[in-house]
PDB file of N, CA and C in Angstrom:
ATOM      1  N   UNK A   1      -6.963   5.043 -31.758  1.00  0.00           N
ATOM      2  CA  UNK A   1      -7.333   5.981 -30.699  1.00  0.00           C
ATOM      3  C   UNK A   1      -6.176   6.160 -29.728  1.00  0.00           C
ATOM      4  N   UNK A   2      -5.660   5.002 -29.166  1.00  0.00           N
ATOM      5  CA  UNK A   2      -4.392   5.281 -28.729  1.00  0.00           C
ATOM      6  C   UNK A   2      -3.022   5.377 -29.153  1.00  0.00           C
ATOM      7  N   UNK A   3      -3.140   5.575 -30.165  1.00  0.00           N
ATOM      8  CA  UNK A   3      -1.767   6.333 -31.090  1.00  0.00           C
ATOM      9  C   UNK A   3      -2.359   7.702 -30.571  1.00  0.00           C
ATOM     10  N   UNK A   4      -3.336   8.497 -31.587  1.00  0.00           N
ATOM     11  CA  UNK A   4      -3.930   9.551 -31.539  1.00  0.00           C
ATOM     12  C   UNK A   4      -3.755  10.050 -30.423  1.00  0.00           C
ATOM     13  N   UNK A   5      -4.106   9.366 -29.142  1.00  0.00           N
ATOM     14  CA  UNK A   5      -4.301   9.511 -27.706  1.00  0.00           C
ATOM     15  C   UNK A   5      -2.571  10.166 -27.255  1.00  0.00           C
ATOM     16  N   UNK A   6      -1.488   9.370 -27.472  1.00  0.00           N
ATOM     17  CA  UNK A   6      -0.278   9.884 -27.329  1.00  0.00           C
ATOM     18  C   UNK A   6       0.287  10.938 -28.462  1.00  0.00           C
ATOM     19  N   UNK A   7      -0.412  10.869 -29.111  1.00  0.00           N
ATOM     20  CA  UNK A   7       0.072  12.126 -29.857  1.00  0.00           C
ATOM     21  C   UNK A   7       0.114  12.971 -29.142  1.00  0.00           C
ATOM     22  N   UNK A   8      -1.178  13.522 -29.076  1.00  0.00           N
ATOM     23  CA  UNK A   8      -1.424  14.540 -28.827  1.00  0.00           C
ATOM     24  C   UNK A   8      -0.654  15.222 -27.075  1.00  0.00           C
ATOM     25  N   UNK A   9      -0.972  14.049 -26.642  1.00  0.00           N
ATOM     26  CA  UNK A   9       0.077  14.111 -25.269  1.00  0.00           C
ATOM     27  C   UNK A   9       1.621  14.719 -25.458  1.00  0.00           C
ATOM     28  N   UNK A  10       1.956  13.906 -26.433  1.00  0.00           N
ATOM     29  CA  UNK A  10       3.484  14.212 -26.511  1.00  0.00           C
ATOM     30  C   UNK A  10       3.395  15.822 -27.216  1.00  0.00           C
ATOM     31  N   UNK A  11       2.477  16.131 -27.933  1.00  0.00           N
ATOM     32  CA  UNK A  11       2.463  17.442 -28.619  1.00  0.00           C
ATOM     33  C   UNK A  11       1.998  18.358 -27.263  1.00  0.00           C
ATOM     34  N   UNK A  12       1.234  18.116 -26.462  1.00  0.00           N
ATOM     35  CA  UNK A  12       0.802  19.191 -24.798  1.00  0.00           C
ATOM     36  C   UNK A  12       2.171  19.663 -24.812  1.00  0.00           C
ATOM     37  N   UNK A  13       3.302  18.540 -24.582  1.00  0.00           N
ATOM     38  CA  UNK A  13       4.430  18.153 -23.504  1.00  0.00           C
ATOM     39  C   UNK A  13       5.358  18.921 -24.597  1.00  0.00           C
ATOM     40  N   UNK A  14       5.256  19.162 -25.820  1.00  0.00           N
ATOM     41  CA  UNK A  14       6.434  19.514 -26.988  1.00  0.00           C
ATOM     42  C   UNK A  14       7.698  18.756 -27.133  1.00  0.00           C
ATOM     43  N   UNK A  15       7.177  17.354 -26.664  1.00  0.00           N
ATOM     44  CA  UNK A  15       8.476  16.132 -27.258  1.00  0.00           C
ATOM     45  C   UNK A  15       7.821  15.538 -28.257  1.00  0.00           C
ATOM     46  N   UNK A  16       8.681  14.825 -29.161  1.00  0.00           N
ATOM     47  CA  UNK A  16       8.378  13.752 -30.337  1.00  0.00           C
ATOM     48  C   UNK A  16       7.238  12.688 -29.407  1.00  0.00           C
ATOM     49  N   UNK A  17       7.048  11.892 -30.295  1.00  0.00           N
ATOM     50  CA  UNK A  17       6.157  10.463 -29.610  1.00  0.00           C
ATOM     51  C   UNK A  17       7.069   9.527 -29.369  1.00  0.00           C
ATOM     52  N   UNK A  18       8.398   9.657 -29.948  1.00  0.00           N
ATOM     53  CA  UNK A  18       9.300   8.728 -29.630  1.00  0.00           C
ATOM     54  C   UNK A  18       9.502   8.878 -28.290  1.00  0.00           C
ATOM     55  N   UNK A  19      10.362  10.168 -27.834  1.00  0.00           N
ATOM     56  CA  UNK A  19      10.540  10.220 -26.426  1.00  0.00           C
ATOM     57  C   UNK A  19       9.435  10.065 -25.272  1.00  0.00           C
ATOM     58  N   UNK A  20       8.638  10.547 -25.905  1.00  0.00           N
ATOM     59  CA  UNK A  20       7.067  10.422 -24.804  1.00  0.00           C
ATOM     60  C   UNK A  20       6.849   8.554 -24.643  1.00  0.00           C
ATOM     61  N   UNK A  21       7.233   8.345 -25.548  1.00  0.00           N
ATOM     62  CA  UNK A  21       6.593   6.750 -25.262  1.00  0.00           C
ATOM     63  C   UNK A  21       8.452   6.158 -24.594  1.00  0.00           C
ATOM     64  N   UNK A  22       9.074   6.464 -24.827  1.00  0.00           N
ATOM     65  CA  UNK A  22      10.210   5.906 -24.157  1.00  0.00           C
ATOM     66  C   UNK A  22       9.944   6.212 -22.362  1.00  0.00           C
ATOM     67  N   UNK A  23       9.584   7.611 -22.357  1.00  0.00           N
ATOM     68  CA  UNK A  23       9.496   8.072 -21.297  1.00  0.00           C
ATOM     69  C   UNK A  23       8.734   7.652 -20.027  1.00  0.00           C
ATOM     70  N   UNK A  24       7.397   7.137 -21.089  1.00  0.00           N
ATOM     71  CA  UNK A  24       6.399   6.441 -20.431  1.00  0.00           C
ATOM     72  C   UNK A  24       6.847   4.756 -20.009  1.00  0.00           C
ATOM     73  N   UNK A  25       7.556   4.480 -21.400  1.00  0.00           N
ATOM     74  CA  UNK A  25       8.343   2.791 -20.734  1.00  0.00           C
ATOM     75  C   UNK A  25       9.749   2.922 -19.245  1.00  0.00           C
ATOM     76  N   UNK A  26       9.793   3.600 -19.421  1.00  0.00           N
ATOM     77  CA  UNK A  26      10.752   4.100 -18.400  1.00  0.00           C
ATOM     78  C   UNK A  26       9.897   3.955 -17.378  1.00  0.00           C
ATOM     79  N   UNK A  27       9.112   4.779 -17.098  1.00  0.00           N
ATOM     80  CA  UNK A  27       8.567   5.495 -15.735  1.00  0.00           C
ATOM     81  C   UNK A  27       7.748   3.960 -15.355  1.00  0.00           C
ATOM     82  N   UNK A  28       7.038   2.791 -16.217  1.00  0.00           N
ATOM     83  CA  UNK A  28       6.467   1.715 -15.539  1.00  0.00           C
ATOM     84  C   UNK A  28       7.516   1.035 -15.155  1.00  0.00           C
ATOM     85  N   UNK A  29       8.558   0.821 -16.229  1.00  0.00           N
ATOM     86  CA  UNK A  29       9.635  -0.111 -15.592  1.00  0.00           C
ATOM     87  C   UNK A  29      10.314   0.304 -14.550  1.00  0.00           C
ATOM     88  N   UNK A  30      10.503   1.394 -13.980  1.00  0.00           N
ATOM     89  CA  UNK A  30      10.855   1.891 -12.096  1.00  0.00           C
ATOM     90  C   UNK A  30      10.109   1.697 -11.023  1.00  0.00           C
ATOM     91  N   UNK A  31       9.000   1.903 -11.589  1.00  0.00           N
ATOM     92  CA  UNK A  31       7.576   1.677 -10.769  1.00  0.00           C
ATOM     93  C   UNK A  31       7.223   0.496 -10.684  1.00  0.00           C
ATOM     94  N   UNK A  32       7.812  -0.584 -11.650  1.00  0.00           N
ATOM     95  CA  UNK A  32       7.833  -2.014 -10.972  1.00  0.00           C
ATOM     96  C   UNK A  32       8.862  -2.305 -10.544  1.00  0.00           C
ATOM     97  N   UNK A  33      10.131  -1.842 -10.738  1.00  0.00           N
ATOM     98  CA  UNK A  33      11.426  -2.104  -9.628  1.00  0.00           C
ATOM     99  C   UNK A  33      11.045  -1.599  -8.390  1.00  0.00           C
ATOM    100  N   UNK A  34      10.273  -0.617  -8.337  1.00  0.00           N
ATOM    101  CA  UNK A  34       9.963   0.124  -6.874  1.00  0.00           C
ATOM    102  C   UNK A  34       8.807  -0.745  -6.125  1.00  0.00           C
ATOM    103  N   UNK A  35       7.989  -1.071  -6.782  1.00  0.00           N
ATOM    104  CA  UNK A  35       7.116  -2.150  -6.548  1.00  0.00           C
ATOM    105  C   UNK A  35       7.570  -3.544  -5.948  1.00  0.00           C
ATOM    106  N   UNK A  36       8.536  -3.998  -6.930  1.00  0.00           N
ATOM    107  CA  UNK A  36       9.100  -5.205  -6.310  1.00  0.00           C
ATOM    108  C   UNK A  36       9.983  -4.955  -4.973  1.00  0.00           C
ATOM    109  N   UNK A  37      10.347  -4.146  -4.890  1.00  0.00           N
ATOM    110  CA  UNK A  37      11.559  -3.809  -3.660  1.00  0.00           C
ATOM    111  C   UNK A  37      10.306  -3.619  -2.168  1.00  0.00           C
ATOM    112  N   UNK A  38       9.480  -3.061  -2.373  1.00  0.00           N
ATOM    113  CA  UNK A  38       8.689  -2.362  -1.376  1.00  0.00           C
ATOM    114  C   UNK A  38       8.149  -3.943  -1.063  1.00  0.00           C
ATOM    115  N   UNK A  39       7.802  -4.564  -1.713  1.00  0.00           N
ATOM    116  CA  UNK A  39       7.205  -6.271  -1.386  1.00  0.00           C
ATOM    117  C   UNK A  39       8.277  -6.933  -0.997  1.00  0.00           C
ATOM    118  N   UNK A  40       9.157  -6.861  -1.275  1.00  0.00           N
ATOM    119  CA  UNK A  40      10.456  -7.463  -0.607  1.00  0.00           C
ATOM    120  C   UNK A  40      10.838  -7.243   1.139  1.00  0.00           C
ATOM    121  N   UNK A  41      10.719  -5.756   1.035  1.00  0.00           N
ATOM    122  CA  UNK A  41      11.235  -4.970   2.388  1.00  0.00           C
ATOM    123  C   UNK A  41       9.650  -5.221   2.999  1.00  0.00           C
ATOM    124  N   UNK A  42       8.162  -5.849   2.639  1.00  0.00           N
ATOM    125  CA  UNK A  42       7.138  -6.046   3.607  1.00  0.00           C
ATOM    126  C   UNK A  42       7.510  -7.612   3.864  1.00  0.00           C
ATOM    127  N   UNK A  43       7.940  -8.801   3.089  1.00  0.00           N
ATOM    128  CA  UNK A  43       8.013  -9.616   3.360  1.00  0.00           C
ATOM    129  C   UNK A  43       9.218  -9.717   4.411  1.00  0.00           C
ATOM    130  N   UNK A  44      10.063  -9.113   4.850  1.00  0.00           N
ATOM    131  CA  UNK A  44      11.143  -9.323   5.450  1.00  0.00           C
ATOM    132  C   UNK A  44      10.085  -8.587   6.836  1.00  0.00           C
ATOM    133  N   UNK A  45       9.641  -7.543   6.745  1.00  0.00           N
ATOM    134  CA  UNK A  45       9.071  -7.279   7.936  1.00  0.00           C
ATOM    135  C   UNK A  45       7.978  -7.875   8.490  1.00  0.00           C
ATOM    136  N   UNK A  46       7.144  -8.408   7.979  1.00  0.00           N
ATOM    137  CA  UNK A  46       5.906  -9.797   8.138  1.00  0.00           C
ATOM    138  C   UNK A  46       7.131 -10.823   9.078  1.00  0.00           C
ATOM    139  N   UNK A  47       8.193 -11.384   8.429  1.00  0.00           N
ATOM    140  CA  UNK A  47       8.782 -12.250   8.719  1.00  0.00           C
ATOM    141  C   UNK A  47       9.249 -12.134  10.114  1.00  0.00           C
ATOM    142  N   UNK A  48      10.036 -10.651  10.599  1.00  0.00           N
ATOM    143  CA  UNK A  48      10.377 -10.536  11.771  1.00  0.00           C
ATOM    144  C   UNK A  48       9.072 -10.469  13.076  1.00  0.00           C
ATOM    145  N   UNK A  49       7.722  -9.859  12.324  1.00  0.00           N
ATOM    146  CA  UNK A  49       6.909  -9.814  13.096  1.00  0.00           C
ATOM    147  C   UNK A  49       6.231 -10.993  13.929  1.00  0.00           C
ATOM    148  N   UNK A  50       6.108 -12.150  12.269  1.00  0.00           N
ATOM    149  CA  UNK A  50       5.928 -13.438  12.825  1.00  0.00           C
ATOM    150  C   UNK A  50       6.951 -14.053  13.821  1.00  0.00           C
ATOM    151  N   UNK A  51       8.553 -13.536  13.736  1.00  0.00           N
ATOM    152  CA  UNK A  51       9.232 -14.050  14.643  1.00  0.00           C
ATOM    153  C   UNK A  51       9.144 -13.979  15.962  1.00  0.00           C
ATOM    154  N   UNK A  52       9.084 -12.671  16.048  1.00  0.00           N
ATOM    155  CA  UNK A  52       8.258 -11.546  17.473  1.00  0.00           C
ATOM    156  C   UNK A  52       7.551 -11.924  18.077  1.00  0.00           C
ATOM    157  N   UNK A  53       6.330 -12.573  16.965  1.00  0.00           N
ATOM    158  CA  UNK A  53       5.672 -13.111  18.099  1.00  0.00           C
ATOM    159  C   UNK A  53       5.300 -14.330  18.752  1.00  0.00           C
ATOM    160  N   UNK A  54       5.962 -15.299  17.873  1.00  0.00           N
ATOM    161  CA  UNK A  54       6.682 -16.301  17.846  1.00  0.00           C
ATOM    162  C   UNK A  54       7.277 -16.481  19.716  1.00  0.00           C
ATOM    163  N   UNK A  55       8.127 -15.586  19.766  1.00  0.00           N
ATOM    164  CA  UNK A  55       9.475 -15.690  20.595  1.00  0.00           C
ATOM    165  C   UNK A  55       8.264 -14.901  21.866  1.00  0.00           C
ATOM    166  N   UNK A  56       7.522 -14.034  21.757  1.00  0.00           N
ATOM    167  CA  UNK A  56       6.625 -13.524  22.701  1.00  0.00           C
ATOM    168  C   UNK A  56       5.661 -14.508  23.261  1.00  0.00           C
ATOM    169  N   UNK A  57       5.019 -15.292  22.313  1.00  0.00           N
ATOM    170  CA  UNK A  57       4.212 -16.227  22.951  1.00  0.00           C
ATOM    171  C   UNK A  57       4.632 -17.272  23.949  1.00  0.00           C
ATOM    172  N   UNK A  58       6.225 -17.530  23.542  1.00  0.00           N
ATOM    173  CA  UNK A  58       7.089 -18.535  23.926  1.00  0.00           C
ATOM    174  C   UNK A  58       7.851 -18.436  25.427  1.00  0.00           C
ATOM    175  N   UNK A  59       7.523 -16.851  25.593  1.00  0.00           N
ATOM    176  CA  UNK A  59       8.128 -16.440  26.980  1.00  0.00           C
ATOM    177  C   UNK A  59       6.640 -16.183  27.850  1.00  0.00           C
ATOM    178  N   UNK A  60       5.993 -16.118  26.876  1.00  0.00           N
ATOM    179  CA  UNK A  60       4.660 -15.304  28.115  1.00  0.00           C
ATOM    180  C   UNK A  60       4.216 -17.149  28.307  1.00  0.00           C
ATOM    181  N   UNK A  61       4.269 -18.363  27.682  1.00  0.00           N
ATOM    182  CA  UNK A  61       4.015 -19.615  28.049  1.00  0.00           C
ATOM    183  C   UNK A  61       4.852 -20.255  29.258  1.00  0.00           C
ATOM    184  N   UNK A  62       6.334 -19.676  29.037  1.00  0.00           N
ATOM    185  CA  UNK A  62       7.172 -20.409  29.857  1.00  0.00           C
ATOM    186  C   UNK A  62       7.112 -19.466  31.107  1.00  0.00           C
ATOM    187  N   UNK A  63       6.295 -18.288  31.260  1.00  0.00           N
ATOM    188  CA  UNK A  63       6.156 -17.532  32.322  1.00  0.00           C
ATOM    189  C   UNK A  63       4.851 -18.346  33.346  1.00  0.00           C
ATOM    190  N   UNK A  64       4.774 -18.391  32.447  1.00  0.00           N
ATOM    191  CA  UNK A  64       2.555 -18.464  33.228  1.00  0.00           C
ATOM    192  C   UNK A  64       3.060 -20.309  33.798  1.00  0.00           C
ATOM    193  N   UNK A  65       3.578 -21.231  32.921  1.00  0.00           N
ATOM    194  CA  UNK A  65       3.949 -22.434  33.585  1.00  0.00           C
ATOM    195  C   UNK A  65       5.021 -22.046  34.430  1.00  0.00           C
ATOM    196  N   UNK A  66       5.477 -21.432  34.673  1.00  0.00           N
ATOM    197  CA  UNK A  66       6.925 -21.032  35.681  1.00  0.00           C
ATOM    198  C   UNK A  66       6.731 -20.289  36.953  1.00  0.00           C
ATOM    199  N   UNK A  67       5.225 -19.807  36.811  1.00  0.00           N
ATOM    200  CA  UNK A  67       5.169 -18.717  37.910  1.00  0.00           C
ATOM    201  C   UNK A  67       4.479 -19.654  39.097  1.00  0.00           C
ATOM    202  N   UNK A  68       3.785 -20.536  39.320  1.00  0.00           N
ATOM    203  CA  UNK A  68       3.592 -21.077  40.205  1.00  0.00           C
ATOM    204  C   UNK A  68       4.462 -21.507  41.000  1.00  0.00           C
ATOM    205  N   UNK A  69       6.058 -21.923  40.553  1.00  0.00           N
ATOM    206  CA  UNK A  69       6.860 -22.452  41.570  1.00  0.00           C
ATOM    207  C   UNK A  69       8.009 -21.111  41.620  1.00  0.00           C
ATOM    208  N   UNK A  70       7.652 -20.100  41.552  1.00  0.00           N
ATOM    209  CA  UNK A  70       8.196 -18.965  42.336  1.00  0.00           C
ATOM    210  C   UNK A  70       9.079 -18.372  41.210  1.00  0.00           C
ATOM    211  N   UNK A  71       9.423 -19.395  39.915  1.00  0.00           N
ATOM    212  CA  UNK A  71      10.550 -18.562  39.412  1.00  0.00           C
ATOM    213  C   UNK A  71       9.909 -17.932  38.716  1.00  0.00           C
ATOM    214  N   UNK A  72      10.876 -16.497  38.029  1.00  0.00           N
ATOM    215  CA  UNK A  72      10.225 -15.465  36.982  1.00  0.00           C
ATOM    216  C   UNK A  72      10.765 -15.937  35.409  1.00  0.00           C
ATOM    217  N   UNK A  73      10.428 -15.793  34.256  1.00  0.00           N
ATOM    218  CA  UNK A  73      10.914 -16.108  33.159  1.00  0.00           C
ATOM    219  C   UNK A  73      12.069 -15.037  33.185  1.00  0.00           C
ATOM    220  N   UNK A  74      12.464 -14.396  33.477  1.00  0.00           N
ATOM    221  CA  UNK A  74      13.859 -13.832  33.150  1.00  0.00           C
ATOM    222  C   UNK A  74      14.992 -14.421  34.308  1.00  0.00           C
ATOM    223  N   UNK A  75      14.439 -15.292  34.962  1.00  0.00           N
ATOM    224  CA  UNK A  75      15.615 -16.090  36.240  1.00  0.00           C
ATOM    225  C   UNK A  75      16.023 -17.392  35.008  1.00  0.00           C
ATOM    226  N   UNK A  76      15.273 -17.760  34.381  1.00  0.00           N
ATOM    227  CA  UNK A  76      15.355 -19.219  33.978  1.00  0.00           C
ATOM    228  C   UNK A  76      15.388 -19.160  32.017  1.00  0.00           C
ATOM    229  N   UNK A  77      14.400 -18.397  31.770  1.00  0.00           N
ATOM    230  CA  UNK A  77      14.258 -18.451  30.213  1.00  0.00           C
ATOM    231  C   UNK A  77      15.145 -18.395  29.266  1.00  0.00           C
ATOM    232  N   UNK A  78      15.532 -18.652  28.568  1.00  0.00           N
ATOM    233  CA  UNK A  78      16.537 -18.728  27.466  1.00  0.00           C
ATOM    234  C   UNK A  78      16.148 -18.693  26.017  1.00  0.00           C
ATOM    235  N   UNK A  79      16.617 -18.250  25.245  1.00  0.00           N
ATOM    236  CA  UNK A  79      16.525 -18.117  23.778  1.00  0.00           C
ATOM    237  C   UNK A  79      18.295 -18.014  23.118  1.00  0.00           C
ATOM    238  N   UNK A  80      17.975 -18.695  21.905  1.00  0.00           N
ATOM    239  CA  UNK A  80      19.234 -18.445  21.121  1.00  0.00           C
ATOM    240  C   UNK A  80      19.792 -17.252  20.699  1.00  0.00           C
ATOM    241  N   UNK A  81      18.266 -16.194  20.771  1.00  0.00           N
ATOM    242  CA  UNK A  81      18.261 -14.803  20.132  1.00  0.00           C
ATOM    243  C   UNK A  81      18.568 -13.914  21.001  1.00  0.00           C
ATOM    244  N   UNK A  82      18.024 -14.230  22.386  1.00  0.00           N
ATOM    245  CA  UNK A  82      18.363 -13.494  23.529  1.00  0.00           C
ATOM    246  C   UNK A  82      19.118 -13.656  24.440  1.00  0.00           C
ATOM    247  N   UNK A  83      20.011 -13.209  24.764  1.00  0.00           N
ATOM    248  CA  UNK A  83      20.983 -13.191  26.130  1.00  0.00           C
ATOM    249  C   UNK A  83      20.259 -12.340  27.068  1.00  0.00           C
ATOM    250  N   UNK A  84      20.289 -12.981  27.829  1.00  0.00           N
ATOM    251  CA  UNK A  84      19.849 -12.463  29.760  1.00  0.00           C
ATOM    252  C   UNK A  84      20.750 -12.422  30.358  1.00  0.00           C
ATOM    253  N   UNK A  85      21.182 -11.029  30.996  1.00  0.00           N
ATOM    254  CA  UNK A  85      22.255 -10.729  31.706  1.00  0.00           C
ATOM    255  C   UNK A  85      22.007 -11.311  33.381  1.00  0.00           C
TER     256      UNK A  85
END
């Protein structure tokens, strides 16, 4: 049935079954390079987000303990990532 099934496909299309089925191995194998890349470029952005907020929680903590004795977290706070002018 699925021989039959691409036949007839490749006969719609007026290529052999050779090229139709090459064509078709082609088009999954991009679509999982494209696949893998797009999971790549979310894991790198997950990663910065977790950093984000990471480094956000870390200033809004050293704010809220800091604000009672007058200083602001940008007089005193520090990070490796951030320079404060």
């Amino acid at each position: 049935i699925i021989h039959a099934n691409l036949v007839n496909q490749a006969k719609d299309l007026d290529i052999s079954l050779n090229l139709y089925i090459n064509q078709i191995l082609a088009s999954a194998i991009e679509n999982n390079r494209l696949e893998s890349s797009i999971m790549n470029k979310l894991g790198e952005i997950c990663g910065k987000i977790d950093f984000h907020h990471y480094e956000v929680t870390r200033q809004l903590r050293f704010q809220t303990e800091n604000i009672k004795t007058g200083f602001t977290w940008a007089a005193e706070y520090s990070s490796p990532y951030m320079k404060i002018a």
